[in-house]
Protein backbone atom coordinates (compact mmCIF):
# COMPACT_ATOMS: atom_id res chain seq x y z
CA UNK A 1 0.37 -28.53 -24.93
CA UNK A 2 -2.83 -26.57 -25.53
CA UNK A 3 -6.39 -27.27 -24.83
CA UNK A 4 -9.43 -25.74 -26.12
CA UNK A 5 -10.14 -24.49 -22.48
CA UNK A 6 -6.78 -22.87 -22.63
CA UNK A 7 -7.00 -21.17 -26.09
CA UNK A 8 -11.04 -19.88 -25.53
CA UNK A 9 -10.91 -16.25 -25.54
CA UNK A 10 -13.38 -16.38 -21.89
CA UNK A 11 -10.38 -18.28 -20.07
CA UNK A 12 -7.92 -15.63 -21.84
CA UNK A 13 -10.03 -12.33 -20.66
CA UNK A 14 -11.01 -13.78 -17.28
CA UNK A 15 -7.26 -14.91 -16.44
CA UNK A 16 -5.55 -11.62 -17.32
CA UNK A 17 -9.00 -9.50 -14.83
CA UNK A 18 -8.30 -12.00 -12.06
CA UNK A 19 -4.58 -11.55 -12.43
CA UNK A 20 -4.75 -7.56 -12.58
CA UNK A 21 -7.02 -7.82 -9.03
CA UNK A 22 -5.32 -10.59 -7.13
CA UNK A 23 -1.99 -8.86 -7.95
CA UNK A 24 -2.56 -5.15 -8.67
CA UNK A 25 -6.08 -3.90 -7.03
CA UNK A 26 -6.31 -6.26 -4.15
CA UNK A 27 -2.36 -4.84 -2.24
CA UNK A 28 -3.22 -1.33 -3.84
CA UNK A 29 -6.30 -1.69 -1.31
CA UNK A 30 -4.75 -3.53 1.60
CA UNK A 31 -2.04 -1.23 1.84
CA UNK A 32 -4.01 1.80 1.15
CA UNK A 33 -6.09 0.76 4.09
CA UNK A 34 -3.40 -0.22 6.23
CA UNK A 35 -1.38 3.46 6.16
CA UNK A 36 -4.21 5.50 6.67
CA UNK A 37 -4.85 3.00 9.83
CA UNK A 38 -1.39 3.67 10.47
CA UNK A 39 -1.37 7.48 9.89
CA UNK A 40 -4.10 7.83 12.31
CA UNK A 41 -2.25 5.90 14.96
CA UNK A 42 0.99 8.05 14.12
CA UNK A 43 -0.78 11.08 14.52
CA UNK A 44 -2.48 9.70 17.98
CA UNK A 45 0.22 8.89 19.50
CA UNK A 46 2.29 11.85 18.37
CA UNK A 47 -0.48 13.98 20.40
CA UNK A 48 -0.52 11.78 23.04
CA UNK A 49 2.95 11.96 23.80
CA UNK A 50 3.02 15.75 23.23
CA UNK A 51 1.02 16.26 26.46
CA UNK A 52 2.40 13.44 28.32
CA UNK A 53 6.17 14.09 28.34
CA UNK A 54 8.92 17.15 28.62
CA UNK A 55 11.50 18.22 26.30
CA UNK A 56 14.10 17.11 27.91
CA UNK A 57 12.78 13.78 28.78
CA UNK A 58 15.09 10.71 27.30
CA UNK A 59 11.98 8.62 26.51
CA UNK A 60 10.71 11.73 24.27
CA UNK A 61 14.02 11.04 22.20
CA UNK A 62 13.46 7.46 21.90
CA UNK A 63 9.88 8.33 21.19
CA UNK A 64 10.84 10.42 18.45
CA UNK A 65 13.11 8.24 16.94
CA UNK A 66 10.00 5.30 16.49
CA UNK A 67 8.02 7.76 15.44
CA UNK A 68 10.89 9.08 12.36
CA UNK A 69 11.12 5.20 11.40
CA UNK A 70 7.15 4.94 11.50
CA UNK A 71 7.19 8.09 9.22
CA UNK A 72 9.79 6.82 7.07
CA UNK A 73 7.54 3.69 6.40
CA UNK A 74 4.55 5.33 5.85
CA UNK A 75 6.74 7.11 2.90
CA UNK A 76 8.01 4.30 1.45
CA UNK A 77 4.34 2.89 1.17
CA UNK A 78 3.03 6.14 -0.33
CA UNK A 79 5.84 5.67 -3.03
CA UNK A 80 4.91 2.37 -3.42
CA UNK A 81 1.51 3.46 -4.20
CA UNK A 82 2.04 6.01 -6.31
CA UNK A 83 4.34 3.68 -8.37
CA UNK A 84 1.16 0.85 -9.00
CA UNK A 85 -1.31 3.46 -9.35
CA UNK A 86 1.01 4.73 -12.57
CA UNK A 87 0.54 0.87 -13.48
CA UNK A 88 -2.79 1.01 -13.05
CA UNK A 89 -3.30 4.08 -15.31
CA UNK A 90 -1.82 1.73 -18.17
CA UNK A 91 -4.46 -1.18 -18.06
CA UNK A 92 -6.59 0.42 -20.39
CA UNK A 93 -3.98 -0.07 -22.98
CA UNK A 94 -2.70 -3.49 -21.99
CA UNK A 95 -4.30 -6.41 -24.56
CA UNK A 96 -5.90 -9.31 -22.36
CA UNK A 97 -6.44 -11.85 -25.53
């Protein structure tokens, strides 16, 4: 069943804007936020433990393995990133109404 409020071209147009930034612009942005937080921790801690610890040390092994798995994360974030941003190159072209 349509209504009028359903068919107007305002609801049409102002549905399909919302929709792009609630579910394309809005996690671009969180997560976009969130790894450079999370680079700069990385990085920290990375420095940190480079003057705290010895080569040999055990904990410097387990160290390095959070910090691989925090690495790998950050990557699979960037490639999820680059992936909406090619999304959000197509908008332009994408017919609300």
């Amino acid at each position: 069943m349509n209504t009028a409020f359903g068919n107007s071209t305002g609801y049409r147009i102002g549905y399909g804007y919302m929709n792009q930034t609630m579910f394309t612009f809005l996690p671009l942005i969180v997560l976009t936020v969130f790894n450079i937080l999370l680079v700069r921790v990385v990085v920290g801690a990375a420095r940190q433990r480079q003057t705290m610890t010895f080569a040999g040390d055990m904990a410097s092994a387990s160290a390095g393995d959070q910090q691989r798995i925090t690495v790998m994360l950050i990557c699979v974030v960037v490639v999820f990133i680059v992936c909406q941003v090619t999304v959000l190159s197509q908008i332009p072209q994408i017919k609300f109404c």
